[in-house]
C-alpha atoms as a PDB file:
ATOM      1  CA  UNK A   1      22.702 -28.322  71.382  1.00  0.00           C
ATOM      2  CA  UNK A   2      19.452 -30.389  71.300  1.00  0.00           C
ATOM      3  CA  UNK A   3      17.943 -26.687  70.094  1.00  0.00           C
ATOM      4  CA  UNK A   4      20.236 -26.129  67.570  1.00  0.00           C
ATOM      5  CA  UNK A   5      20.063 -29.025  66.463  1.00  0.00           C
ATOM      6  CA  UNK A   6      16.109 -28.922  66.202  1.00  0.00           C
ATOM      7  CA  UNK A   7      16.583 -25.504  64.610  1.00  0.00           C
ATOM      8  CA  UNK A   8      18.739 -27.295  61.799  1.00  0.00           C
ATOM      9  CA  UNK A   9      15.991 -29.858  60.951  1.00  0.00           C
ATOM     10  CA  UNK A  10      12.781 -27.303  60.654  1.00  0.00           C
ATOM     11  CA  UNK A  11      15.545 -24.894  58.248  1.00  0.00           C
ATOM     12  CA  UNK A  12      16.772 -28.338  56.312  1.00  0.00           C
ATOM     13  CA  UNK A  13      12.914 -29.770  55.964  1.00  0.00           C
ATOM     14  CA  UNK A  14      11.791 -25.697  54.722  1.00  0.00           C
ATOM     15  CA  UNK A  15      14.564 -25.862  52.594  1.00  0.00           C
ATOM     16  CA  UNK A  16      13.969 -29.057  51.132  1.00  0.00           C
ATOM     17  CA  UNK A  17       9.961 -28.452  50.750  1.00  0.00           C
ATOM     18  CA  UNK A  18      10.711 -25.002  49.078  1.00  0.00           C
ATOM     19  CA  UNK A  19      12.994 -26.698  46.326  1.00  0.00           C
ATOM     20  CA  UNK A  20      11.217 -27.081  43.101  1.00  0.00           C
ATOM     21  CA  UNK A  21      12.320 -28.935  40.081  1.00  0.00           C
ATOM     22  CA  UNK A  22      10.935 -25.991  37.766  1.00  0.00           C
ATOM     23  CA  UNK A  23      13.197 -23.974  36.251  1.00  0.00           C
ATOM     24  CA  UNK A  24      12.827 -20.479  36.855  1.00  0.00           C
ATOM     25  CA  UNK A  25      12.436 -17.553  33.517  1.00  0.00           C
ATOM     26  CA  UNK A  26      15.521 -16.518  31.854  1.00  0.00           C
ATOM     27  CA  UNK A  27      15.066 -13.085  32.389  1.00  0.00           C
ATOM     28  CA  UNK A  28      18.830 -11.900  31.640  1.00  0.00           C
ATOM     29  CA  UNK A  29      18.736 -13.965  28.638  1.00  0.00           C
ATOM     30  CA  UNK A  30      15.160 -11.764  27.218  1.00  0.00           C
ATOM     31  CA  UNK A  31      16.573  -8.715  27.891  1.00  0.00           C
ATOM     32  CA  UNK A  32      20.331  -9.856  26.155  1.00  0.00           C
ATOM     33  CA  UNK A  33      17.836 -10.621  22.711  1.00  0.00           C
ATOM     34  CA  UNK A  34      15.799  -7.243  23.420  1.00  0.00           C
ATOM     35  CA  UNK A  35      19.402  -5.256  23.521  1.00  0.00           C
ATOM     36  CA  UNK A  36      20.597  -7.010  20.314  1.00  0.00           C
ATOM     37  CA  UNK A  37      18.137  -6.461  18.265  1.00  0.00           C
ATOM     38  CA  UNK A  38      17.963  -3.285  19.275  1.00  0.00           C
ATOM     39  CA  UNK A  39      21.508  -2.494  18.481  1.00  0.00           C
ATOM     40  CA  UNK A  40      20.651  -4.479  14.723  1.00  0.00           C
ATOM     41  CA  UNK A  41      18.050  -1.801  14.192  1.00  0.00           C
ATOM     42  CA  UNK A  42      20.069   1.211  15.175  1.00  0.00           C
ATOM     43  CA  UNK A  43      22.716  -0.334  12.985  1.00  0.00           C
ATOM     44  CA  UNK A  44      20.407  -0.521   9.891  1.00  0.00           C
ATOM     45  CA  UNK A  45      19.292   3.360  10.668  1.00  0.00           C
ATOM     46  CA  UNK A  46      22.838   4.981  11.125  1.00  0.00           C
ATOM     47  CA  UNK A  47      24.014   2.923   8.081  1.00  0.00           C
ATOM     48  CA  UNK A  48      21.433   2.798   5.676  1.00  0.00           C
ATOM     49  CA  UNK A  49      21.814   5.918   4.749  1.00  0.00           C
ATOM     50  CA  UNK A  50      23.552   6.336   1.151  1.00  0.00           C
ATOM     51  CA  UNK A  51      26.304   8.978   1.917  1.00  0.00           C
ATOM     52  CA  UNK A  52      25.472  12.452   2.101  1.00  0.00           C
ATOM     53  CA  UNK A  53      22.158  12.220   1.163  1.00  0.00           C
ATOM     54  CA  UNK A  54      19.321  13.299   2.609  1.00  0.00           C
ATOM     55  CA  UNK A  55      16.721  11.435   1.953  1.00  0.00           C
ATOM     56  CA  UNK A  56      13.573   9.704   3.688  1.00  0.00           C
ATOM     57  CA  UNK A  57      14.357   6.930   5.915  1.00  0.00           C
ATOM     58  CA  UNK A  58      10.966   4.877   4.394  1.00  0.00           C
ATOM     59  CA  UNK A  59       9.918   5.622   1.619  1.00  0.00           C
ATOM     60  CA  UNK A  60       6.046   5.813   0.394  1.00  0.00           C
ATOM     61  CA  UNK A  61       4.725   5.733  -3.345  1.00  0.00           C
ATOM     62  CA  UNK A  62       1.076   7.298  -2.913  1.00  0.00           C
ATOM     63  CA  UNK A  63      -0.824   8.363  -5.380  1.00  0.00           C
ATOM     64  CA  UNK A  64      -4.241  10.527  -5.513  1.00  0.00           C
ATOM     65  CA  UNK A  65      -6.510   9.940  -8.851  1.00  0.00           C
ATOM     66  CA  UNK A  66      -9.059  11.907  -9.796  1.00  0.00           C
ATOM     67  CA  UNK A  67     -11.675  10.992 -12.652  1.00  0.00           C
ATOM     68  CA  UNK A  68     -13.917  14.059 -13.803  1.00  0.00           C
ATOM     69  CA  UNK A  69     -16.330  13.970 -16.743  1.00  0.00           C
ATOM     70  CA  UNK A  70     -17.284  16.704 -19.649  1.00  0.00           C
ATOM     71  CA  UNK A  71     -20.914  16.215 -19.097  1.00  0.00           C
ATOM     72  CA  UNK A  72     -22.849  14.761 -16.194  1.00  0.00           C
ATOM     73  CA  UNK A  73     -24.681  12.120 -17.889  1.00  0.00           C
ATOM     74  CA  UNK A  74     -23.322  10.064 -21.132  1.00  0.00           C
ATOM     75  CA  UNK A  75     -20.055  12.125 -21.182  1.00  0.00           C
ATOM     76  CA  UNK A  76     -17.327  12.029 -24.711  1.00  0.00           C
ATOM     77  CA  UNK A  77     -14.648  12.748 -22.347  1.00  0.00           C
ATOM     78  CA  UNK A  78     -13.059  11.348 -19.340  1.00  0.00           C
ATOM     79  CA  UNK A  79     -10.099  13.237 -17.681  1.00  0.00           C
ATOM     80  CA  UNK A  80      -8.038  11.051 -15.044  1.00  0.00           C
ATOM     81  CA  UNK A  81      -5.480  13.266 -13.094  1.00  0.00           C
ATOM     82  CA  UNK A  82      -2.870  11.192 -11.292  1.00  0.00           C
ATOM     83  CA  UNK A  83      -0.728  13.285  -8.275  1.00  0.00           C
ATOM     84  CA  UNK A  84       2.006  12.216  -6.521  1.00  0.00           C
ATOM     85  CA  UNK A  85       1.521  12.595  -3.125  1.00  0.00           C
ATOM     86  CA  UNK A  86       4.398   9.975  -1.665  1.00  0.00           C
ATOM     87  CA  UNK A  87       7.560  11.146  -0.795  1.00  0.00           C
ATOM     88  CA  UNK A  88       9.142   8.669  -3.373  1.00  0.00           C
ATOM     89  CA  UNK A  89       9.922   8.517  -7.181  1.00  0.00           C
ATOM     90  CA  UNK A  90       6.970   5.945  -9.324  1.00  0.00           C
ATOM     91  CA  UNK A  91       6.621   4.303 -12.242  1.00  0.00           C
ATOM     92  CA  UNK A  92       3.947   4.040 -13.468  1.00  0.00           C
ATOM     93  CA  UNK A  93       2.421   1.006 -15.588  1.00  0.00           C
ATOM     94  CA  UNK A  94      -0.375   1.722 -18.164  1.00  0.00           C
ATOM     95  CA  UNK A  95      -3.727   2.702 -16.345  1.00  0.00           C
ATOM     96  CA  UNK A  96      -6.500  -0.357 -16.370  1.00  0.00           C
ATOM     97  CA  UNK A  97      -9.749   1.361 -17.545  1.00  0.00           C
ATOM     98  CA  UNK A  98     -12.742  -0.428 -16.427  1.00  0.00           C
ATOM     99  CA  UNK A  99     -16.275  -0.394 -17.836  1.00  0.00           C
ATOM    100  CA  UNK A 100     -18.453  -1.898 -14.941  1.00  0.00           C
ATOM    101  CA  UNK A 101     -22.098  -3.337 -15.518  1.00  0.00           C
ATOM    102  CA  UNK A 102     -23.427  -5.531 -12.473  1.00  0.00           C
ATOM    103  CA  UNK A 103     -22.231  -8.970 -13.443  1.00  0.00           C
ATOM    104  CA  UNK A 104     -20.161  -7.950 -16.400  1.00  0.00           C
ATOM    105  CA  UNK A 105     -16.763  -6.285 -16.616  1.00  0.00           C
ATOM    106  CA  UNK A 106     -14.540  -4.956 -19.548  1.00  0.00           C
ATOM    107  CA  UNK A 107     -10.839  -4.458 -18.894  1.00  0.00           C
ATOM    108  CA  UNK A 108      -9.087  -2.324 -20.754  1.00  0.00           C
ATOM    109  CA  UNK A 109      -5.291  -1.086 -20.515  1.00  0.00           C
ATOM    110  CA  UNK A 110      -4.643   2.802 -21.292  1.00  0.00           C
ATOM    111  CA  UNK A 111      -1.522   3.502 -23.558  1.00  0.00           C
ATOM    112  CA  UNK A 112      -2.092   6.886 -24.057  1.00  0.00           C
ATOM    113  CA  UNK A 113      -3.877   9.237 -26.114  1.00  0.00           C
ATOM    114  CA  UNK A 114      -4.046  10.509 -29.357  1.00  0.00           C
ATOM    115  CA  UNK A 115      -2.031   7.829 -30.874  1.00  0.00           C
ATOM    116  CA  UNK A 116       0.838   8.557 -28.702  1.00  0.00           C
ATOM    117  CA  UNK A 117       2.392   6.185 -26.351  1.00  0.00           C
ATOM    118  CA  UNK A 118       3.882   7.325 -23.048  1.00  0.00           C
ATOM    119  CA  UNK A 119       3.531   4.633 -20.785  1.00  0.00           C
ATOM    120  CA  UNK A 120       5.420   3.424 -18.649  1.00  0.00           C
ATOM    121  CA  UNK A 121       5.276   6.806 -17.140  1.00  0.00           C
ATOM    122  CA  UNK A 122       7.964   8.078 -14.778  1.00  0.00           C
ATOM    123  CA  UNK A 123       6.824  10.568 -11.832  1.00  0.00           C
ATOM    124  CA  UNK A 124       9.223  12.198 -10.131  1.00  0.00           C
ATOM    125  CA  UNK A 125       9.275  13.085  -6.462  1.00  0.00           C
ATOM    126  CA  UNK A 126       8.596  16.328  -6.305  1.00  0.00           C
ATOM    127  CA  UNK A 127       5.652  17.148  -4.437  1.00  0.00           C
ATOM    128  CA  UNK A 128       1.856  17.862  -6.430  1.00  0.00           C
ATOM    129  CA  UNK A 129       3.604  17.028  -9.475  1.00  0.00           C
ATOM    130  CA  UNK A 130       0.386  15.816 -11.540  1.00  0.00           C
ATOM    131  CA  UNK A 131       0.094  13.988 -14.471  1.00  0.00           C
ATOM    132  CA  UNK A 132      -3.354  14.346 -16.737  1.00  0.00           C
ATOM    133  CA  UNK A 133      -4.808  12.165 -19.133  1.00  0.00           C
ATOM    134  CA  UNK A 134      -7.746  12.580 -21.581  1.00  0.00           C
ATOM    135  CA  UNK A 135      -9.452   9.458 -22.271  1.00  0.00           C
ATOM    136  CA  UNK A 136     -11.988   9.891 -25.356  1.00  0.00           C
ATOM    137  CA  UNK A 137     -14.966   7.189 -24.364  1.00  0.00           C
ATOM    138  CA  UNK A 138     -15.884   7.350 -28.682  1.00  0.00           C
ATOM    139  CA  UNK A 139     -13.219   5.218 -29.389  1.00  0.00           C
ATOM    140  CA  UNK A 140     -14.145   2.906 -27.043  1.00  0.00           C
ATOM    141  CA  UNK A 141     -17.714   2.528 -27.621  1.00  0.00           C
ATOM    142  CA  UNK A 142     -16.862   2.571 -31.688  1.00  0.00           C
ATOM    143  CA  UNK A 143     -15.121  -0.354 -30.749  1.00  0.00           C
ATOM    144  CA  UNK A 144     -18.027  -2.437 -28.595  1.00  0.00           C
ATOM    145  CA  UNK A 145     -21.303  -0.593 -28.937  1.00  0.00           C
ATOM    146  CA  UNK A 146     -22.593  -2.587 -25.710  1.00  0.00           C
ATOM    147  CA  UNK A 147     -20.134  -0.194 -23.442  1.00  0.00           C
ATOM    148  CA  UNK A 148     -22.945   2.591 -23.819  1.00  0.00           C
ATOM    149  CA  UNK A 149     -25.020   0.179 -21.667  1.00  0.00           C
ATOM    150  CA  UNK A 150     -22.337  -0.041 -18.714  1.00  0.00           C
ATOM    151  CA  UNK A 151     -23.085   3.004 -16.271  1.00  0.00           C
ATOM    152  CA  UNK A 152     -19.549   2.722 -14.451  1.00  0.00           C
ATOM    153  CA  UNK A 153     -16.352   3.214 -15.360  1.00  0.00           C
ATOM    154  CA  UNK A 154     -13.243   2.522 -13.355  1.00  0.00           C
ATOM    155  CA  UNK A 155      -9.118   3.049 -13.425  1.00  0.00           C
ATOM    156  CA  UNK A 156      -6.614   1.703 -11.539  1.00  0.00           C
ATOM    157  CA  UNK A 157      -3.417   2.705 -11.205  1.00  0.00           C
ATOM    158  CA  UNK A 158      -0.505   0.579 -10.783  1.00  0.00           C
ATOM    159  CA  UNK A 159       3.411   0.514 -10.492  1.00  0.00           C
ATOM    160  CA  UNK A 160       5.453  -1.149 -12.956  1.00  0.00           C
ATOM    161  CA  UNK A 161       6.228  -4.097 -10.180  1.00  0.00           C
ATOM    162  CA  UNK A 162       2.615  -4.786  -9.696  1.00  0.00           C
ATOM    163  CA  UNK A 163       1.579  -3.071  -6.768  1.00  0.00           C
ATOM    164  CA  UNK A 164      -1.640  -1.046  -6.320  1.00  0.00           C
ATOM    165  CA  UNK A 165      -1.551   2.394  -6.018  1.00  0.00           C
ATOM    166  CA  UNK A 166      -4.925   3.461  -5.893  1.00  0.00           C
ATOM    167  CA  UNK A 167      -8.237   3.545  -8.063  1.00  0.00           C
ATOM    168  CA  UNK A 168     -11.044   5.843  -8.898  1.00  0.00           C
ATOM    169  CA  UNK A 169     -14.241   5.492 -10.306  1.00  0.00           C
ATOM    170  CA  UNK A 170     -17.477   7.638 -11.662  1.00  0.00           C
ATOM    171  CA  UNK A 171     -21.152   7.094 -13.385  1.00  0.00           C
ATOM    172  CA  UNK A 172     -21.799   7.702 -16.852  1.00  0.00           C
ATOM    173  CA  UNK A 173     -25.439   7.693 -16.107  1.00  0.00           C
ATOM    174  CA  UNK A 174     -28.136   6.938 -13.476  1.00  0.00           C
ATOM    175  CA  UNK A 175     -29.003   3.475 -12.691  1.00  0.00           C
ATOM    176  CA  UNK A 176     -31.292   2.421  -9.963  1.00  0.00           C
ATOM    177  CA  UNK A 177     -29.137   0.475  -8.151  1.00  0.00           C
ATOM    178  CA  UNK A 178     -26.142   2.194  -6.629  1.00  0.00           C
ATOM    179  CA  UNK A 179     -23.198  -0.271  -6.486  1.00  0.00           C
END
């Protein structure tokens, strides 16, 4: 008896320096949240789909602008050709020409050409479909002679919300310092 008795205080005095006050991780309760939100996204995926249609699950406006000059130095003519390359319909705000000299910048927003007016433009989603724009530089630099003096010009392209889509620029003529 005195042995088992003995044996009962060295288990009781383990048992009672092994308990902690620290709670242990909630380990079930991690893996509940990981399953539920996990069943939220599958949810959104099955039933975010409109219908019948087939369509992209995320959707990507992407753009790919090209600037190309008439002449290699002091060019009349500017041609900016805008592809969709996104898997998404864009519209398209009015292209932000900019005439870049060091310190100084001139901002200018495209409308169109030869007095006609098509922006907002609306670009569909088909795939390479392109969009070209000839941008006479004359009519700018009748209207500030100084612009012959900047050596880069700019254009950025943007949606209608805001967002940038991309930008492209090119020299008009050699400078010494590449910027």
């Amino acid at each position: 008896m005195k042995k088992y008795f003995l044996l009962l205080i060295i288990l009781g005095s383990t048992l009672k320096l092994s308990a902690q006050n620290e709670v242990g991780p909630d380990g079930d309760k991690l893996i509940w949240l990981l399953l539920i939100v996990l069943l939220a996204v599958i949810a959104f995926v099955v039933f975010s789909k409109k219908g019948n249609k087939k369509g992209p699950l995320f959707t990507r406006e992407k753009v790919k602008i090209e600037l190309e000059k008439d002449r290699l130095y002091f060019p009349d003519n500017i041609i900016l050709t805008i592809k969709n390359i996104g898997n998404a319909d864009i519209d398209l705000d009015r292209p932000l020409m900019v005439f870049d000299n060091f310190w100084l910048k001139r901002k200018f927003r495209l409308k169109g050409t030869e007095n006609r007016i098509f922006y907002p433009l609306y670009m569909v989603m088909v795939k390479g479909y392109t969009h070209t724009l000839n941008i006479d530089l004359n009519h700018f630099y009748s209207y500030d002679k100084k612009l012959k003096r900047y050596p880069k010009v700019k254009v950025t392209i943007l949606n209608v919300k805001g967002k940038h889509l991309g930008s492209s620029s090119i020299y008009l003529r050699k400078t010494l310092i590449k910027f």
